[in-house]
Protein backbone atom coordinates (compact mmCIF):
# COMPACT_ATOMS: atom_id res chain seq x y z
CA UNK A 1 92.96 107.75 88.93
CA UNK A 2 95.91 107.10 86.46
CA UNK A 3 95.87 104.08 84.81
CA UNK A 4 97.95 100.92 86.41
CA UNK A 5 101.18 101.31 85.47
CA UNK A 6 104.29 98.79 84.80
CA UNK A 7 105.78 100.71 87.94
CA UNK A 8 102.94 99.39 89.99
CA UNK A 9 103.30 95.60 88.45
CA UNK A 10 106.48 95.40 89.78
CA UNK A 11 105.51 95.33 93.43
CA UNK A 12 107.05 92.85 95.70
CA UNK A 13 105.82 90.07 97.58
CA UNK A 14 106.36 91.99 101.09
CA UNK A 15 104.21 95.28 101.77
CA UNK A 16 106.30 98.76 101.15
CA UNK A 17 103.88 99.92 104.03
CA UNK A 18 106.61 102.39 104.66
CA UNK A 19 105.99 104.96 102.47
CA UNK A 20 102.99 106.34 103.81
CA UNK A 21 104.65 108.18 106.55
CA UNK A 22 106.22 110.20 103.72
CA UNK A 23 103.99 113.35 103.95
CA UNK A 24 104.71 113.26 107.51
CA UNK A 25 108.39 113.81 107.25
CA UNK A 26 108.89 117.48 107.52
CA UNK A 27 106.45 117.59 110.96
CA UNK A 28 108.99 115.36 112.41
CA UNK A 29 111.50 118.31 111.86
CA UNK A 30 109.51 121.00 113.62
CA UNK A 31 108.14 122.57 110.00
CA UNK A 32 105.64 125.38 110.54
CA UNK A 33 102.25 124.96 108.98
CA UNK A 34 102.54 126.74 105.88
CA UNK A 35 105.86 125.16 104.42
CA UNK A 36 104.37 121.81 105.74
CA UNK A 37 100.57 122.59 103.64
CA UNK A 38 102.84 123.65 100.25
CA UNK A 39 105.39 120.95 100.57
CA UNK A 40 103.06 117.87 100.94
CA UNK A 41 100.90 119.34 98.50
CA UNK A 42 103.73 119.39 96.15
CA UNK A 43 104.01 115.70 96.82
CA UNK A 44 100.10 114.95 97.16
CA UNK A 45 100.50 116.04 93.70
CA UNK A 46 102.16 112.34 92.54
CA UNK A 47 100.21 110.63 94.57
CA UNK A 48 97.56 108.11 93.07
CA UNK A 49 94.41 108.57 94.70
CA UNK A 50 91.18 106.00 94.43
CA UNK A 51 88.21 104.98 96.21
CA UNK A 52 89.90 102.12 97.60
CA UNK A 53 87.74 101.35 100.82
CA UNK A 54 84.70 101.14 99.06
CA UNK A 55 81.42 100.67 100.51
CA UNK A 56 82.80 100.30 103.87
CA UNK A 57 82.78 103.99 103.52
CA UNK A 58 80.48 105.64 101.61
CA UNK A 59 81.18 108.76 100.09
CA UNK A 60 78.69 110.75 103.01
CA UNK A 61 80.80 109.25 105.53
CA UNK A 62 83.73 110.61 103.59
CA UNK A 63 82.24 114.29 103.47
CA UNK A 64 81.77 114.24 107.43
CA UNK A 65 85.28 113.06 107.92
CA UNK A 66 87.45 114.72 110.52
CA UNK A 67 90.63 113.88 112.14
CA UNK A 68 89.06 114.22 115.73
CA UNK A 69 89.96 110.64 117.92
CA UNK A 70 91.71 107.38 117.35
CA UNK A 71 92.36 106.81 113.27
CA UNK A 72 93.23 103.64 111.50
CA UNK A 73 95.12 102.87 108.32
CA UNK A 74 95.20 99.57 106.15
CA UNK A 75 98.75 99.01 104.12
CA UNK A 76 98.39 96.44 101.98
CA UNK A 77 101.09 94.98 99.46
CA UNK A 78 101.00 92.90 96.83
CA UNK A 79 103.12 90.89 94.41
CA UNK A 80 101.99 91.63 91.01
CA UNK A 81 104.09 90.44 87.97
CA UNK A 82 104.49 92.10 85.04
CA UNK A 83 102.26 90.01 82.68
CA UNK A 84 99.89 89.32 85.68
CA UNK A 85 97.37 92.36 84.27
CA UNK A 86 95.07 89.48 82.51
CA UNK A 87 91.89 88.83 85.37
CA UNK A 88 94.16 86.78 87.26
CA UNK A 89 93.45 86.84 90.82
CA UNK A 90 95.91 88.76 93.00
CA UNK A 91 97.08 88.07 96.71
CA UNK A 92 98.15 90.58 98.68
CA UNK A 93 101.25 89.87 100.58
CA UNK A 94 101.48 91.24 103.35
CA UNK A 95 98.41 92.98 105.30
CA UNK A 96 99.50 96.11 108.01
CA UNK A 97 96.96 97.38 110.45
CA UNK A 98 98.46 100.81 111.50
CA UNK A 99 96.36 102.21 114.54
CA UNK A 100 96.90 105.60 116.09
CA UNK A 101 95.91 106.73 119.46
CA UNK A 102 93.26 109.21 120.46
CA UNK A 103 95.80 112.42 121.25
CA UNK A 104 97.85 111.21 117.60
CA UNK A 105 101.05 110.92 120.08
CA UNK A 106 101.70 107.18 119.60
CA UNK A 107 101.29 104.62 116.93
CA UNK A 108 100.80 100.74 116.78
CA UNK A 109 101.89 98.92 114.01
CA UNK A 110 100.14 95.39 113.79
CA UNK A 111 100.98 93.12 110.62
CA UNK A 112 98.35 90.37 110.01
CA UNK A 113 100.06 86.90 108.93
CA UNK A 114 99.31 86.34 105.44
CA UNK A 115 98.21 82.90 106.21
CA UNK A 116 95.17 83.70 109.07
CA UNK A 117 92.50 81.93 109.01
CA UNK A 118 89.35 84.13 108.85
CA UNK A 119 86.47 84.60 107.60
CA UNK A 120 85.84 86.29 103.95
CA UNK A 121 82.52 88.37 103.58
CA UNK A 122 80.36 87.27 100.16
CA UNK A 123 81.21 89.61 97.33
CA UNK A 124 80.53 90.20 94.20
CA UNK A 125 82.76 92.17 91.84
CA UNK A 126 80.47 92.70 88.93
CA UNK A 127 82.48 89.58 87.35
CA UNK A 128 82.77 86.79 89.59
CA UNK A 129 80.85 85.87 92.76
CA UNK A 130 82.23 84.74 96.08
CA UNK A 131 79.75 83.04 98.20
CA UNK A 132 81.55 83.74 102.16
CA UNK A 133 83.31 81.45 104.06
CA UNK A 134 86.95 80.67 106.22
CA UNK A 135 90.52 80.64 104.43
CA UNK A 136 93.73 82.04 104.00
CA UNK A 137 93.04 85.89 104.90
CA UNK A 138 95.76 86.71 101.60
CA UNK A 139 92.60 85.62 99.74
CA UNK A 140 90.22 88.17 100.23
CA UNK A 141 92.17 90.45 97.78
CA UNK A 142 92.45 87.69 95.18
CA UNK A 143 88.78 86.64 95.54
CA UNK A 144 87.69 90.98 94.83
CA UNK A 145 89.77 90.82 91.94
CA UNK A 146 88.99 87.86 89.79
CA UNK A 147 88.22 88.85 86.15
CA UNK A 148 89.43 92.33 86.41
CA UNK A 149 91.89 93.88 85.15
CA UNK A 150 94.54 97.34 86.16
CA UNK A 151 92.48 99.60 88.74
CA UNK A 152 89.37 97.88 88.96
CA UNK A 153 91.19 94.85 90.32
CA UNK A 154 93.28 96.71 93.14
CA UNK A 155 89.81 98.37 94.00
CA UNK A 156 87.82 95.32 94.10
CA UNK A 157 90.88 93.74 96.09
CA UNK A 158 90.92 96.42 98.52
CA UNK A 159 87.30 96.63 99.48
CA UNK A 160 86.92 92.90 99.74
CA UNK A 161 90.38 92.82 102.26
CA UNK A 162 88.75 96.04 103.95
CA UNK A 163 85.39 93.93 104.21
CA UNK A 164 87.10 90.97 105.95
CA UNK A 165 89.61 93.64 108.11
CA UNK A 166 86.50 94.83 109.64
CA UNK A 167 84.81 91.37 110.00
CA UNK A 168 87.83 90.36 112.12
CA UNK A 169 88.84 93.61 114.10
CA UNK A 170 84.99 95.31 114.20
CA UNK A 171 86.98 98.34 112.69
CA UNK A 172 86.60 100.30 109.65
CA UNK A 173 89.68 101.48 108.43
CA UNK A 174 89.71 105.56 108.05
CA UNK A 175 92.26 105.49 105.19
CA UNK A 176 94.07 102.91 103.09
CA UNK A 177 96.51 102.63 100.76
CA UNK A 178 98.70 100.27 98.12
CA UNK A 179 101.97 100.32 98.04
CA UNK A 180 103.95 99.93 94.87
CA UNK A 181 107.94 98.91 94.27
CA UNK A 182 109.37 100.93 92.12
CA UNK A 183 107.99 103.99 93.79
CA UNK A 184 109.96 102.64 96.83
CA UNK A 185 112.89 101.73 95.19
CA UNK A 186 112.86 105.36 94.14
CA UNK A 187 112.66 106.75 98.33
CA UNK A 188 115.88 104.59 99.09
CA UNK A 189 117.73 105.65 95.61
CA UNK A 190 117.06 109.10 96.68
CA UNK A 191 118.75 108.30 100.67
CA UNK A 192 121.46 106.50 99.46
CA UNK A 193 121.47 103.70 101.83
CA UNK A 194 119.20 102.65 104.13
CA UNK A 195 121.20 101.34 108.02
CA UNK A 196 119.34 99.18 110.40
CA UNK A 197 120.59 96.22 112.83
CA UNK A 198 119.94 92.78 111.08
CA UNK A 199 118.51 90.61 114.20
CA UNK A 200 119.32 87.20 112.96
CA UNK A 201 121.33 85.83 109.84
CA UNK A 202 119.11 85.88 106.56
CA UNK A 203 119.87 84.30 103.53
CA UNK A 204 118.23 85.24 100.55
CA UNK A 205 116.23 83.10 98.12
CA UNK A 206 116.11 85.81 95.42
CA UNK A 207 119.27 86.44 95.02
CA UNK A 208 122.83 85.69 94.92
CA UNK A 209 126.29 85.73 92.80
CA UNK A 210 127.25 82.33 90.71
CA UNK A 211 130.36 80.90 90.00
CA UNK A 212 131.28 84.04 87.73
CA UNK A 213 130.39 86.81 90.28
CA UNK A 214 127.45 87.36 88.06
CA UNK A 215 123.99 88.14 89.97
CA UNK A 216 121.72 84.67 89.59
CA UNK A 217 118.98 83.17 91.28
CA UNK A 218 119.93 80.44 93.75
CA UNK A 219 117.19 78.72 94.28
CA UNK A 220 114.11 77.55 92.21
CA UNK A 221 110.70 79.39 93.60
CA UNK A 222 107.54 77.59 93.04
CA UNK A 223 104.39 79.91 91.75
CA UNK A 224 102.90 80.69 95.15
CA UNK A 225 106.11 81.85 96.58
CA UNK A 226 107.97 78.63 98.17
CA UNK A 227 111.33 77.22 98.18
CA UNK A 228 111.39 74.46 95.57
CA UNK A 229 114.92 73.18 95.39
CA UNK A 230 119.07 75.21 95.68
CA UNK A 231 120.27 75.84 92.13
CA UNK A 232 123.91 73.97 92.20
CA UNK A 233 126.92 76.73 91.58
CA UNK A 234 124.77 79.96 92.97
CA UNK A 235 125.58 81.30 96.85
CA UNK A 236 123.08 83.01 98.14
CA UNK A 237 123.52 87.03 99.17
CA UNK A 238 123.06 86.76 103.06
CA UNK A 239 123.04 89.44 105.26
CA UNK A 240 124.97 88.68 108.61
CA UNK A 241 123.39 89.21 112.61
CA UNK A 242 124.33 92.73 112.87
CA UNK A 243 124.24 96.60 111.93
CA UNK A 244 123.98 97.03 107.78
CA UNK A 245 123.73 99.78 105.78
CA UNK A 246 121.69 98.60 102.55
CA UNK A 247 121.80 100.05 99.13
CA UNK A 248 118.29 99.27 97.42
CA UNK A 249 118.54 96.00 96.22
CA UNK A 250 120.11 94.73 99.65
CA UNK A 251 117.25 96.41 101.37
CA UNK A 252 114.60 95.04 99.15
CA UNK A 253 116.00 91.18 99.06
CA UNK A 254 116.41 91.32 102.57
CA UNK A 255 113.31 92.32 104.15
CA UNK A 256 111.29 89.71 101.69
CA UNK A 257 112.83 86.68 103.47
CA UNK A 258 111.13 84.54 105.56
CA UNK A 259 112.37 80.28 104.27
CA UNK A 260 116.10 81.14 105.40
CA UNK A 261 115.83 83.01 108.67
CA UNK A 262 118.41 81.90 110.95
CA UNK A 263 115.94 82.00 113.97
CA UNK A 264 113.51 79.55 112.06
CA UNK A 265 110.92 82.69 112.49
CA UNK A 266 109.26 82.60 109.00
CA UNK A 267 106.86 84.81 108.02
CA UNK A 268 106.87 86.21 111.66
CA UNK A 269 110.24 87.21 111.01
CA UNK A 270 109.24 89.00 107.86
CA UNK A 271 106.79 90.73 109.56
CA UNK A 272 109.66 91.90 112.19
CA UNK A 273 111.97 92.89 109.53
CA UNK A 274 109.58 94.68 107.88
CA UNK A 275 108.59 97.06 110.91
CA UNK A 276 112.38 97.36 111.60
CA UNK A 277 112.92 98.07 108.14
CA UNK A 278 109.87 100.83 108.31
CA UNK A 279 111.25 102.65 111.46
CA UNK A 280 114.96 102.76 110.00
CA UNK A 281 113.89 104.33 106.92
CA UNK A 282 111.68 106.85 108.05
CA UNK A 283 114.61 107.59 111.01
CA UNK A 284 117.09 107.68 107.50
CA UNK A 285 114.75 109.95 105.72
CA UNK A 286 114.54 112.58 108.85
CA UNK A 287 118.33 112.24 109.71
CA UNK A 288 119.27 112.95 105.73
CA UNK A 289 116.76 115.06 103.97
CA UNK A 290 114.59 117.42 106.43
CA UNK A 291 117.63 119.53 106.07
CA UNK A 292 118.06 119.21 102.66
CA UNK A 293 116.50 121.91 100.54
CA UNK A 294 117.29 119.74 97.61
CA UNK A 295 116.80 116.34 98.77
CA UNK A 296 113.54 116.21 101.27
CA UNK A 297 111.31 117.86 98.17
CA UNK A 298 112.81 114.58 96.04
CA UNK A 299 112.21 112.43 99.04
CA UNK A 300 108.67 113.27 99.55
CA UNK A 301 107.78 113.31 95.89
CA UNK A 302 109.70 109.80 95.91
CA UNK A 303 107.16 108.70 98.94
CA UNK A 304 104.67 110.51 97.10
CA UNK A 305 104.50 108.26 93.96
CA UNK A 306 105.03 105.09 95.67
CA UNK A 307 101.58 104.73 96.39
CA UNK A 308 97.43 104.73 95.54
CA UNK A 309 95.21 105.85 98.43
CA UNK A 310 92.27 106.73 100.07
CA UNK A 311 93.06 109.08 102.23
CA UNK A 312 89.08 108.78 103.54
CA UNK A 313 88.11 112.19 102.43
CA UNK A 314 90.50 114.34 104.42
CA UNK A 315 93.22 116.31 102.38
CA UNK A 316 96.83 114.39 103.29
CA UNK A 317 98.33 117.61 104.28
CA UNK A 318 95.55 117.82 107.15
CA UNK A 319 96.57 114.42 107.73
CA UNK A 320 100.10 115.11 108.04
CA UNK A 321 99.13 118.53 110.14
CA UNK A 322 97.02 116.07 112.61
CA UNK A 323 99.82 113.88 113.28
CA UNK A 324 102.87 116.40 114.15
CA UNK A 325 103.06 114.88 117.59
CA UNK A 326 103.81 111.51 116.11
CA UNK A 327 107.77 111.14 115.78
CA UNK A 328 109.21 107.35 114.94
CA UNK A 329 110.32 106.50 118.29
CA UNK A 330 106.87 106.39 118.87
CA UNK A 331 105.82 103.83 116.39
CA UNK A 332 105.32 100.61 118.35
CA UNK A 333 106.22 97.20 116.21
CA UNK A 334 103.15 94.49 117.15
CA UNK A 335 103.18 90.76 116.16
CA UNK A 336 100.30 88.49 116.32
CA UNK A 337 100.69 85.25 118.41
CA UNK A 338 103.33 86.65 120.11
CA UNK A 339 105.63 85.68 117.21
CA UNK A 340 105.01 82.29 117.77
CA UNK A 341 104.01 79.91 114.89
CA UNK A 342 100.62 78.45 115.63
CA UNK A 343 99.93 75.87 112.34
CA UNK A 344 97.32 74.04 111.20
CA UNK A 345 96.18 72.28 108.07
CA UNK A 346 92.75 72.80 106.88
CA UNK A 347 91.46 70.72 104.44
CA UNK A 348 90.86 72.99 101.01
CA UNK A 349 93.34 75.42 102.32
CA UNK A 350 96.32 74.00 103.20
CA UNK A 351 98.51 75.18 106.22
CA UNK A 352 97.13 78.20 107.75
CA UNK A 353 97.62 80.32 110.63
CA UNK A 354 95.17 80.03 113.49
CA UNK A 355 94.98 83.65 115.90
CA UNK A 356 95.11 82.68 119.11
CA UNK A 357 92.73 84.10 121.69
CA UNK A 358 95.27 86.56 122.98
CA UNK A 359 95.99 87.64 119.18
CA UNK A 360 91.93 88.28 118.40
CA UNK A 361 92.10 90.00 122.37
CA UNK A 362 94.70 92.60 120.20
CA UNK A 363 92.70 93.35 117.22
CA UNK A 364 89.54 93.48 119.38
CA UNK A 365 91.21 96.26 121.39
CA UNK A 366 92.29 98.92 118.35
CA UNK A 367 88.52 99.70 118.29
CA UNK A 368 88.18 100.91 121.59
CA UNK A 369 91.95 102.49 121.83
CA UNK A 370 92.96 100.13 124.11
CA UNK A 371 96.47 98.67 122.73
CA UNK A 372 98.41 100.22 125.63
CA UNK A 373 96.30 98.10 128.17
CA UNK A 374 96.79 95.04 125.88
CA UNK A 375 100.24 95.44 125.74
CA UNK A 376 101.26 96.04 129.30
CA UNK A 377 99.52 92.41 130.25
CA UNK A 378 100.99 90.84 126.98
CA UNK A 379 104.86 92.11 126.40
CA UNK A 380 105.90 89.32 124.57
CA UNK A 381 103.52 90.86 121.72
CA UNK A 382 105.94 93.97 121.08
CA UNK A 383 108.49 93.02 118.30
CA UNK A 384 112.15 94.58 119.14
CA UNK A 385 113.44 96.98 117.41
């Protein structure tokens, strides 16, 4: 695999999840086999590739890999600065469980709160040791990377979060994959704009325009993420209840909110925004570039090096092949608790995020294919739009 990059410092605090759907872009617009195989593999071509899942499956597992059944997918972002490459620990940010059905015809997309309390598998990452136990589930990936460094952290990372995935869901993921900014920022440069319906006023505690017009920060962010205090002469950018278009920066401030939602919704409105923001760009994507001849080979090379993966041992143009009967509309938005904030503080580690019995019911049914039963007993679990 390539070494880790500046591109791939740079990725933000909510997870670009999206981009993995890339290589499946031209099925959505009927392509035939052949131009599908040559245009992916054009794209497959940029794509960073490492054995991100680990032990959870070993490399004969890989060889014996086949597309037949249900498949799973773990999107994981994280928020890595730029002089953040030193053995510090890194959290991943935001945590998507992407299940699709048996006949590949329908997909579920479940994001796991960053704060969920669950339990962490021991591991040991050649440099530092961590002995098991309950917190924050945004740790696992910081506790596999302690004392590493560039790839071997976002490996350890990965296997640790894929370790404590399957602790909580009894699933092993079939493929995996980080997501990395720039990469994204790249897929929406190359759309243009990106148009979606904003649910509920956002305001924006990255950015916003000071007394000047000039760009500025408008609040002071304390290191693990949270509001600290307004900076006096700064409004924040907010994006209004209603349809947008977004150029790139618009899209990427907005869907990383989650202190200034005007539904109080926090990181459950993140989540939402996120999945909204994932449909609308792949529904951008299909409406603008599939009949392109110039712009859909930039798009998918644009999706193509957004991201590292482990594609579990099966070639990503067979993946794209096997899911042809997947279109968008089809991608079904999931949030845990039914949205609904569910606190507690633990002593050691803080304010977390306790699944209720309903929520572990959910991830307890993507192992036996069963999300469609789930779902028509629980409706408030399905996220609109």
């Amino acid at each position: 695999m390539r070494k880790t990059s500046k591109r791939r410092r740079r990725t933000p605090r909510w997870a670009l999840w999206t981009v993995v759907f890339g290589s499946l872009l031209l099925v959505a617009g009927g392509g035939g086999a052949i131009s599908l195989k040559a245009t992916v593999a054009a794209a497959e071509s940029k794509v960073g590739k490492d054995s991100l899942l680990g032990t959870t499956k070993p490399e004969e597992e890989k060889k014996n890999a086949n597309l037949d059944g249900a498949k799973n997918l773990l999107l994981v972002g994280i928020d890595q600065r730029p002089d953040q490459n030193n053995g510090e620990a890194l959290r991943s940010d935001s945590i998507i469980l992407l299940h699709i059905n048996k006949d590949h015809s329908s997909g579920y997309m479940i994001s796991l709160p960053r704060d969920s309390y669950v339990y962490i598998p021991a591991y040991d990452n050649g440099k530092q040791k961590w002995g098991g136990g309950k917190t924050k589930i945004n740790a696992a990936f910081a506790f596999g990377t302690r004392g590493l460094t560039g790839n071997d952290a976002l490996k350890h990372g990965f296997e640790l979060l894929t370790m404590t995935v399957k602790e909580l869901t009894g699933v092993t993921p079939d493929a995996g994959a980080i997501i990395d900014f720039q990469g994204f920022r790249d897929v929406v440069n190359v759309l243009g704009k990106v148009c979606m319906y904003v649910d509920t006023t956002t305001k924006s505690i990255h950015l916003g325009k000071d007394k000047n017009g000039q760009t500025a920060k408008p609040f002071v962010i304390n290191s693990d993420g949270t509001l600290r205090s307004k900076i006096s002469g700064v409004t924040p950018n907010t994006y209004t209840k209603g349809n947008h278009c977004f150029n790139p920066s618009q899209a990427l401030d907005f869907v990383r909110q989650r202190d200034l939602l005007e539904d109080n919704s926090l990181d459950y409105g993140r989540q939402r925004h996120q999945q909204q923001f994932f449909k609308a760009i792949i529904n951008q994507a299909i409406k603008d570039g599939l009949d392109s001849p110039t712009k859909l080979p930039k798009i998918l090379g644009a999706f193509g090096k957004a991201m590292t993966v482990d594609s579990g041992g099966i070639d990503l143009a067979d993946w794209a092949l096997s899911m042809r009967t997947l279109k968008p509309e089809k991608l079904i938005t999931i949030k845990t608790n039914a949205g609904k904030l569910n606190s507690q503080n633990v002593p050691g580690s803080g304010s977390v995020e306790i699944l209720s019995d309903d929520s572990m019911a959910l991830l307890k049914s993507i192992k036996k294919d069963q999300i469609d039963t789930f779902l028509l007993s629980h409706p408030a679990f399905i996220a609109n739009g």
